[in-house]
Protein backbone atom coordinates (compact mmCIF):
# COMPACT_ATOMS: atom_id res chain seq x y z
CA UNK A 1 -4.70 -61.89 8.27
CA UNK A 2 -5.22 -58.33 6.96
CA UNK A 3 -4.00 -57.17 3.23
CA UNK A 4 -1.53 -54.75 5.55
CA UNK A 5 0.05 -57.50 7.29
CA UNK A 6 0.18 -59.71 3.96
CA UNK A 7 2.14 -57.69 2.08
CA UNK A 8 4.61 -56.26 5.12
CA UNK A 9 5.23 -60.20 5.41
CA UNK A 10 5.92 -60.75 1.72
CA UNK A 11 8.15 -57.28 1.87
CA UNK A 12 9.66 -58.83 5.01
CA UNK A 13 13.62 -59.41 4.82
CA UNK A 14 16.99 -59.14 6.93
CA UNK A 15 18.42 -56.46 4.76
CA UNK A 16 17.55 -52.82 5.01
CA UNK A 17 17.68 -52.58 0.95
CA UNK A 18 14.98 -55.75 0.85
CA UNK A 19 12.71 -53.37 3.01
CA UNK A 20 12.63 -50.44 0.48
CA UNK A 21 9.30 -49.32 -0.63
CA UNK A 22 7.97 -51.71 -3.13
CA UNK A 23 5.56 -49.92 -5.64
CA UNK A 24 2.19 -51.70 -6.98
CA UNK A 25 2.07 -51.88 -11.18
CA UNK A 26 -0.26 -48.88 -11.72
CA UNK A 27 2.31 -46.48 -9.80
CA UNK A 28 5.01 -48.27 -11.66
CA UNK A 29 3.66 -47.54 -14.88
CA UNK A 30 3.05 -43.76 -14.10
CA UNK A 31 6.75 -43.35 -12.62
CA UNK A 32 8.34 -45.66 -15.93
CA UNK A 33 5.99 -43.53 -18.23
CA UNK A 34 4.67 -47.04 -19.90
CA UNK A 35 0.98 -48.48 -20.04
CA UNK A 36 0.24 -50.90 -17.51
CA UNK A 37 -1.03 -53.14 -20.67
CA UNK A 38 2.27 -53.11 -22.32
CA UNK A 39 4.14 -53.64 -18.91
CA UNK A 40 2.41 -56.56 -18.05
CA UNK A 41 3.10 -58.05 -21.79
CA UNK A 42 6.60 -57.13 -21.78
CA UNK A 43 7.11 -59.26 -18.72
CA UNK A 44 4.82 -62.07 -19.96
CA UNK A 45 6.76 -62.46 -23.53
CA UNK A 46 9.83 -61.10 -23.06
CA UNK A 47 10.29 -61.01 -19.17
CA UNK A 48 12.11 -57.73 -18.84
CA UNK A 49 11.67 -58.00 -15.05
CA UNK A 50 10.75 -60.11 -12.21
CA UNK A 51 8.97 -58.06 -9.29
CA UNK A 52 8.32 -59.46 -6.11
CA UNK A 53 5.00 -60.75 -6.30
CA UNK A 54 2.74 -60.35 -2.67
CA UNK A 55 0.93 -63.71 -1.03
CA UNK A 56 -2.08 -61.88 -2.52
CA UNK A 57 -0.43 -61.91 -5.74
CA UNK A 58 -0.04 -58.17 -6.76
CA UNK A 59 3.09 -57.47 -8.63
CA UNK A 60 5.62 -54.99 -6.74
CA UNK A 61 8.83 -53.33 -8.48
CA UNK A 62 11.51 -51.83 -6.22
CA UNK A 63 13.25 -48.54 -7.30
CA UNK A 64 15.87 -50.63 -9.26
CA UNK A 65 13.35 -52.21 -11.05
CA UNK A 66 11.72 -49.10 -12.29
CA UNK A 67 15.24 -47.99 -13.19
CA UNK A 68 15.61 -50.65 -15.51
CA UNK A 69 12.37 -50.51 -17.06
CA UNK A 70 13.21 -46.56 -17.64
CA UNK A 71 16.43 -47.59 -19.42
CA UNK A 72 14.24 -50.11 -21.57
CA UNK A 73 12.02 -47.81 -22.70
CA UNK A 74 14.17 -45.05 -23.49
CA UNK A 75 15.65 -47.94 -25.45
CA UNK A 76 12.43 -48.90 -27.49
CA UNK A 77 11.78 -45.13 -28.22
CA UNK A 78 15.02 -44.81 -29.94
CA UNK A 79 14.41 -47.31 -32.15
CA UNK A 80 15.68 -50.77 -30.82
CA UNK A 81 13.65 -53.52 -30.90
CA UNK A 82 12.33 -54.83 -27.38
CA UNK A 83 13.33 -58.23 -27.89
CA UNK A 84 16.98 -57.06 -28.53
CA UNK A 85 17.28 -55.15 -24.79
CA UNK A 86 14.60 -57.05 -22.89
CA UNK A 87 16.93 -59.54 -21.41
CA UNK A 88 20.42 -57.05 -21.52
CA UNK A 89 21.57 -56.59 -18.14
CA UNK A 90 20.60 -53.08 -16.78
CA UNK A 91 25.15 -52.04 -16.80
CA UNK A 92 24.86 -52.87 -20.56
CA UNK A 93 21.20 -50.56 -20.68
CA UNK A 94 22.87 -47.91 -19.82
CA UNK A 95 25.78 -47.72 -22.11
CA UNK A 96 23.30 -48.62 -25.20
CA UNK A 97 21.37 -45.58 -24.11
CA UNK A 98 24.33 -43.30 -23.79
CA UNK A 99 25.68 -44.78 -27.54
CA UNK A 100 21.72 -44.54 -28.58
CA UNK A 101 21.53 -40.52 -27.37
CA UNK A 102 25.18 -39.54 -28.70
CA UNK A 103 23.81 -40.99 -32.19
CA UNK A 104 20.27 -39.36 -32.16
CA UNK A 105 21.83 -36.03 -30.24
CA UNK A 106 24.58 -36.47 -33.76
CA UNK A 107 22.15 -36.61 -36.50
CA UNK A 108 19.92 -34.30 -35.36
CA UNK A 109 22.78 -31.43 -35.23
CA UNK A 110 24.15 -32.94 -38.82
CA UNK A 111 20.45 -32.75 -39.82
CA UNK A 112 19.75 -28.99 -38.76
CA UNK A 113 23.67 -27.94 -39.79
CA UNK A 114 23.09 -29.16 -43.51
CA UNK A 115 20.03 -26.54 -43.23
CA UNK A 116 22.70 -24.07 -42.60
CA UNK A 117 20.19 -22.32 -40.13
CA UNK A 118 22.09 -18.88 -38.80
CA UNK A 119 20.09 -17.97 -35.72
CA UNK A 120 20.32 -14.75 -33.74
CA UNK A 121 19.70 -15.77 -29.98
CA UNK A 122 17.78 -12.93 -27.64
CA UNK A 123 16.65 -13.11 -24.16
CA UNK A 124 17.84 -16.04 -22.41
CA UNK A 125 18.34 -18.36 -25.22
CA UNK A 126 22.07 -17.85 -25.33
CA UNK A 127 22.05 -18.84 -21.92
CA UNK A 128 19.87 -21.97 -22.25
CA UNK A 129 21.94 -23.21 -25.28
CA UNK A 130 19.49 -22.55 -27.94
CA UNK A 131 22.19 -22.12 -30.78
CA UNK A 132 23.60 -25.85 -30.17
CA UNK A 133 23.59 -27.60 -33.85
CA UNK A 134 22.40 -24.07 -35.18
CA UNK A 135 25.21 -21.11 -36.66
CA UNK A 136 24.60 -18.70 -34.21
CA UNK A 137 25.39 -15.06 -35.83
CA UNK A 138 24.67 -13.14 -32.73
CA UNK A 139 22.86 -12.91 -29.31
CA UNK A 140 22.07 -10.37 -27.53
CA UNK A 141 20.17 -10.43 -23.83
CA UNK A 142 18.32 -7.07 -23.93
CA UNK A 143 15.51 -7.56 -26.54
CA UNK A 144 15.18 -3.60 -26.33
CA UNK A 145 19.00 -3.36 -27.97
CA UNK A 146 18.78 -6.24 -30.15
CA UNK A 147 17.48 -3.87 -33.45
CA UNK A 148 20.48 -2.14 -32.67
CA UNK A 149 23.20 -5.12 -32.37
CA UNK A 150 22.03 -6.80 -35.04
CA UNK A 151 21.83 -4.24 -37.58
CA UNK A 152 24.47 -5.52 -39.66
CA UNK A 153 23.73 -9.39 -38.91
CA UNK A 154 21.50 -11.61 -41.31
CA UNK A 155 20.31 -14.91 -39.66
CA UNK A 156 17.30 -16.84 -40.57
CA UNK A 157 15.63 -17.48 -37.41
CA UNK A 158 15.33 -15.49 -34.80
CA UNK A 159 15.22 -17.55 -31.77
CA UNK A 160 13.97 -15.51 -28.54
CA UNK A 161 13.77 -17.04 -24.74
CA UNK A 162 11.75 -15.52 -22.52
CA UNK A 163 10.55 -16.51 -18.61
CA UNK A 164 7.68 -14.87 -18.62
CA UNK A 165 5.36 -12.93 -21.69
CA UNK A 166 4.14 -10.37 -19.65
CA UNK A 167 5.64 -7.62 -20.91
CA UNK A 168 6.21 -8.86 -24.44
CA UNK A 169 6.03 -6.36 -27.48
CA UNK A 170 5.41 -8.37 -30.86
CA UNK A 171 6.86 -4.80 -32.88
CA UNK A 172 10.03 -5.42 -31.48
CA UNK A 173 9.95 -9.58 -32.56
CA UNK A 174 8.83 -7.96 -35.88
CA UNK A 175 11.40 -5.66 -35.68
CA UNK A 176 14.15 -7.60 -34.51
CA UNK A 177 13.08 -9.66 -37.58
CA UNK A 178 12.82 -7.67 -40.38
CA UNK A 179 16.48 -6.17 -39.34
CA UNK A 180 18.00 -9.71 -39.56
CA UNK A 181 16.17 -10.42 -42.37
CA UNK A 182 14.73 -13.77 -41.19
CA UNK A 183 12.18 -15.76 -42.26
CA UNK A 184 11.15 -17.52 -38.90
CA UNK A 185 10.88 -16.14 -35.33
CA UNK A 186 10.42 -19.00 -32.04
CA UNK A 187 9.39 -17.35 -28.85
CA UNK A 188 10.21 -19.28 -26.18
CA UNK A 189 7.97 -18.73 -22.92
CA UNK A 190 8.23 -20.40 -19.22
CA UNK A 191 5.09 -18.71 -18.30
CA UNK A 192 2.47 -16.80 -20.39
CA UNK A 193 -1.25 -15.98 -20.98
CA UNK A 194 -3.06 -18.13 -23.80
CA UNK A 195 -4.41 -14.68 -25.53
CA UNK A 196 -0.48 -13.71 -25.71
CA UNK A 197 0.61 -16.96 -27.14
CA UNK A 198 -2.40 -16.67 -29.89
CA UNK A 199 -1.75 -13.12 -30.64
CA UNK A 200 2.49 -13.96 -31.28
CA UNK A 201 1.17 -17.12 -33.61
CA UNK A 202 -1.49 -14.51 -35.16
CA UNK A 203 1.69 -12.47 -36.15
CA UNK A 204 2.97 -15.62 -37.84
CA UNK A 205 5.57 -16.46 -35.44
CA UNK A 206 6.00 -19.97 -33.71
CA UNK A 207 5.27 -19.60 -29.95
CA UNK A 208 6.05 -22.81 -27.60
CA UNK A 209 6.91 -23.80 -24.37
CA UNK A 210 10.61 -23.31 -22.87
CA UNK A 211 10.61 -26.83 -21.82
CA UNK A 212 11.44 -27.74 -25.21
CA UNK A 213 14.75 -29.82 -25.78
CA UNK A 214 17.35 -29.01 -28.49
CA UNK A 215 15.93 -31.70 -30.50
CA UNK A 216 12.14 -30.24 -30.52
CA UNK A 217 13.46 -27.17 -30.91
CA UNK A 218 15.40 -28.09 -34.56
CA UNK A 219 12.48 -29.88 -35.46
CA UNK A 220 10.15 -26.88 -35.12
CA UNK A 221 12.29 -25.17 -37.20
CA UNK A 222 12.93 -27.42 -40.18
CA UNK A 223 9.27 -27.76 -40.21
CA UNK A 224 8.25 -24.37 -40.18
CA UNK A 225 11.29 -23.45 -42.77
CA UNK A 226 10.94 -26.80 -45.39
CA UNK A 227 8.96 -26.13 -48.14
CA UNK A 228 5.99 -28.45 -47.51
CA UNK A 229 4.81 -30.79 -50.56
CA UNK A 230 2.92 -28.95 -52.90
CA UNK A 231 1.07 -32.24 -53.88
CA UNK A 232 0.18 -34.64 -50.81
CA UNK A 233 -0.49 -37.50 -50.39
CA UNK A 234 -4.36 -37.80 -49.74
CA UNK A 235 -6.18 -38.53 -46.55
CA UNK A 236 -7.37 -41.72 -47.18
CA UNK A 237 -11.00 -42.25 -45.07
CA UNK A 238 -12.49 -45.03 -47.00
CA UNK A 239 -11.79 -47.63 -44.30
CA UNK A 240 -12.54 -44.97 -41.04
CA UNK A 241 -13.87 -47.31 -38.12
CA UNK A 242 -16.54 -45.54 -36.22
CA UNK A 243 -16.30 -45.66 -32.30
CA UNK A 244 -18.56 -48.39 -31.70
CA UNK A 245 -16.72 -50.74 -34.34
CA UNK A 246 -13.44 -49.68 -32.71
CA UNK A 247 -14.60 -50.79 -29.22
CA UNK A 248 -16.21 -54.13 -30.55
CA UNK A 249 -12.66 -55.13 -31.67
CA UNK A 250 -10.85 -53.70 -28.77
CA UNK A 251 -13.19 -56.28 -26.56
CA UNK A 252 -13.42 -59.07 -28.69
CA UNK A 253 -11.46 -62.15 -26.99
CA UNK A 254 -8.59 -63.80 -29.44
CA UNK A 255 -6.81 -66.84 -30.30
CA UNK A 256 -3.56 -65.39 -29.35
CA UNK A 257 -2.45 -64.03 -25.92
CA UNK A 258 -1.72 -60.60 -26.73
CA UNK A 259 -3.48 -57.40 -26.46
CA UNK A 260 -2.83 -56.04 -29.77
CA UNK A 261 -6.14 -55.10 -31.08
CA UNK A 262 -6.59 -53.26 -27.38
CA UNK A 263 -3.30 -51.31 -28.55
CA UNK A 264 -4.55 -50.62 -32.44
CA UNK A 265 -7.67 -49.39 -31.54
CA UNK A 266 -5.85 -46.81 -28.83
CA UNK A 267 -3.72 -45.88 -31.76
CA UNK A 268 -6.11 -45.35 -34.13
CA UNK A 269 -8.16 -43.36 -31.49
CA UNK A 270 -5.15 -40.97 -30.71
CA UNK A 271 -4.39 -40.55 -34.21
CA UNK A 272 -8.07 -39.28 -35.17
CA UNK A 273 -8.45 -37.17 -32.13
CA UNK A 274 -4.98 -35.64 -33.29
CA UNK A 275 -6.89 -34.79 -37.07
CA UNK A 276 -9.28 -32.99 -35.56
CA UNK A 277 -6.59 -31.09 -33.06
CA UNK A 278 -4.77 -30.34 -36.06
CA UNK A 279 -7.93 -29.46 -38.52
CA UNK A 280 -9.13 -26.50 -35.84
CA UNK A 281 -5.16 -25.37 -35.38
CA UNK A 282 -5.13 -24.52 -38.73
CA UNK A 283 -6.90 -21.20 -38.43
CA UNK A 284 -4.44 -19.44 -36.57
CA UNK A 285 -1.88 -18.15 -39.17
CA UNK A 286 -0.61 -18.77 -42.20
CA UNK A 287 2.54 -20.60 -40.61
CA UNK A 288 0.34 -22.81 -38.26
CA UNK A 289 -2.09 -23.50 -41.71
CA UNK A 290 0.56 -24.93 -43.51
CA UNK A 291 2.04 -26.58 -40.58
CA UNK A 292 -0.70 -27.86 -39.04
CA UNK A 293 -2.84 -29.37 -42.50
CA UNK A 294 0.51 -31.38 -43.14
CA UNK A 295 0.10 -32.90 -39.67
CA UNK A 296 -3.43 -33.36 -40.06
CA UNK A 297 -2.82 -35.87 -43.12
CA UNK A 298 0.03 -37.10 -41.97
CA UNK A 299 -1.53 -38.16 -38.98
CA UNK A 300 -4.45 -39.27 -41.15
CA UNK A 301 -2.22 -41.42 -43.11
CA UNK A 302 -0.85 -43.32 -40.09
CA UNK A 303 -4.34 -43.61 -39.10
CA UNK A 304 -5.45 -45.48 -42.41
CA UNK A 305 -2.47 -47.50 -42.51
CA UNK A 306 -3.68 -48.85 -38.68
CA UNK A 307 -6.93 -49.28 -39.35
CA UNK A 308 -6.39 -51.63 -42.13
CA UNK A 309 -3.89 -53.55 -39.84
CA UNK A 310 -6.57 -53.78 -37.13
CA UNK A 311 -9.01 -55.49 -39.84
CA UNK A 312 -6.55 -57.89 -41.32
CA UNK A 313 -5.72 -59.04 -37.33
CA UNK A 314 -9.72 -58.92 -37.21
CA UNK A 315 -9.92 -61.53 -40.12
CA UNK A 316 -6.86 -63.88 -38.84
CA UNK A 317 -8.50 -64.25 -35.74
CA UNK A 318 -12.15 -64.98 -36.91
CA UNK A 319 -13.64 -61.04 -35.06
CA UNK A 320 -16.50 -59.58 -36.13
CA UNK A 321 -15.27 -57.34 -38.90
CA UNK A 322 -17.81 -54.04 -39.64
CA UNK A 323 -19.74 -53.76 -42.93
CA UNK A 324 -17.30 -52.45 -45.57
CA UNK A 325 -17.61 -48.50 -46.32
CA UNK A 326 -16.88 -46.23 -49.48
C-alpha cells in the first residue's frame, strides 16, 4: 500500500468534519509559532493534545488542534506556567487569555500613564490609535501644518505614522519637535528605504516598523525616555562556551528524557548572536548608543546566567563539561 493511500485510510471517517485537512507536526509548529522540539515534549509530559496519529505513525493535528495549541502558547508567553493550562479545556483557554490580555493590556497603560507621557500624534497615528495609554495633547494629519497647530502645545514625544517614507523631510520631525518641546520623536513607517530609516535614527530619532502594537510601542518609549543606569551591572564572560563546547552538550545523550540542554544551548546561542546585533547597533546615534549597549549587557547577563545553568545540568547528568576559563 502506498504512503498516499495510508494516510487517506487513517484520515478516513463518516463525518465531513473527520475529513478536514490534517496537518503533519513541522507545518503545525510553523502555523502554532512553537518549535517542533517543545511540541513534541509538551505532549509527551504534559499531553496538551492528542493528534491523530497515521498507520505510518506521523502525528497529524486538525485545525482545532492547532487552535488550542495557539491558545496555550499565548498562555505560556504571558506568564502562566504550562503545567497549569496544559490539561484546561480549550472554552476555559480562551477566557484565561482574554483575563491574561485585559491584565497585561492594564498594566502596560498604568505603566506608561505614571510616565505621564503627553504625545502629539501626526500623520496617521491618530487614526491607528497611537495615543491609547499615552496623554495625547494634540494631533494633527498634515505633517506640513503640524509646526503651526502645535505652536502653543508641549508634549514629550512626538509620535508620527507614516505609510510610506518617500517623501519624508527630517527638518520638519525636527521642527515639529523643537516647537513641542519634546524630547523623543517615533516615526512610524509601513514601507521605507533602509538609507531613510538610518538617516531619521542618525538625527536621533527612533524609526520602526508600523506593525508595532500599543504595547511595543510604550515600551520603545519608556526605554528611549528612562534614564538608563549610570553604573551597570557588568557583562560577565568568564564562563562564555565556545561553539564547539555548546554543540558537544547540545548532542550529548542524558539520563533524563528531556531536551533541555538542546533548548539551553539555542538560548545561549540567540542571546550571543543578539550581543553582537546590539554591539554594531550602537554606532548609529546617540539614542540607539545608549539604547542599544543596555541591551547588549542585558542580553549578556541572561546569557551568563544560562550558561552556568547548562554546566550545572552538564554535571548532574555526568556530560563532558569544557576546561574551566578566566
Amino acid at each position: 500500500m502506498s504512503l498516499v493511500k495510508e494516510e487517506l485510510n487513517t484520515l478516513g471517517a463518516k463525518s465531513f468534519a473527520d475529513t478536514a485537512v490534517r496537518y503533519p507536526i513541522g507545518v503545525a509548529a510553523r502555523l502554532t509559532g512553537i518549535q517542533v522540539e517543545t511540541l513534541r515534549v509538551w505532549e509527551r509530559r504534559y499531553g496538551v493534545i492528542g493528534p491523530q496519529v497515521s498507520a505510518s505513525g506521523r502525528r497529524l493535528y486538525a485545525a482545532e488542534d492547532l487552535e488550542r495549541l495557539r491558545l496555550i502558547k499565548q498562555l505560556v508567553d504571558s506568564g502562566h506556567p504550562i503545567s497549569s493550562v496544559a490539561s484546561v479545556p480549550s472554552e476555559k483557554l480562551r477566557e484565561l487569555r482574554e483575563v491574561s490580555m485585559e491584565r497585561i493590556g492594564k498594566a502596560s497603560e498604568e505603566s506608561a500613564e505614571m510616565l505621564n507621557l503627553r504625545a502629539v500624534l501626526v500623520g496617521e497615528a491618530q487614526r491607528a490609535g497611537r495615543g491609547r495609554g499615552l496623554v495625547v495633547a494634540g494631533y494633527c494629519v498634515d505633517m506640513e501644518k503640524a509646526v503651526t497647530q502645535f505652536r502653543n502645545t508641549e508634549a514629550d514625544v512626538v509620535i508620527v505614522e507614516l505609510p510610506s517614507l518617500l517623501d519624508l523631510d527630517i527638518e520638519e520631525i525636527d521642527a515639529i519637535k523643537k516647537t513641542v518641546g519634546a524630547r523623543l520623536v517615533v516615526v512610524l513607517y509601513r514601507f521605507g528605504a533602509s538609507s531613510t530609516v538610518r538617516n531619521i535614527r542618525k538625527a536621533g530619532h527612533v524609526a520602526a516598523h508600523a506593525a508595532v502594537d500599543g504595547h511595543g510601542l510604550r515600551a520603545l518609549c519608556r526605554a528611549a525616555l528612562l534614564p538608563s543606569n549610570p553604573h551597570p551591572l557588568p557583562v560577565g564572560s568568564e564562563q562564555r562556551l565556545d561553539n564547539a563546547t555548546l554543540e558537544m552538550l547540545a548532542q550529548a545523550s542524558t539520563t533524563i528524557e528531556c531536551e533541555c540542554p538542546k533548548h539551553l544551548v539555542e538560548l545561549i546561542r540567540s542571546l550571543a548572536s543578539f550581543e553582537t546585533y546590539s554591539e554594531q547597533c550602537s554606532a548609529r546615534s546617540e539614542l540607539d548608543a545608549s539604547l542599544h549597549q543596555d541591551l547588549q549587557q542585558t542580553a549578556g547577563r541572561a546569557r551568563v546566567l544560562l550558561e552556568q545553568g547548562l554546566l550545572r545540568l552538564a554535571m548532574l547528568e555526568g556530560l563532558p563539561l569544557p576546561e574551566a576559563r578566566g
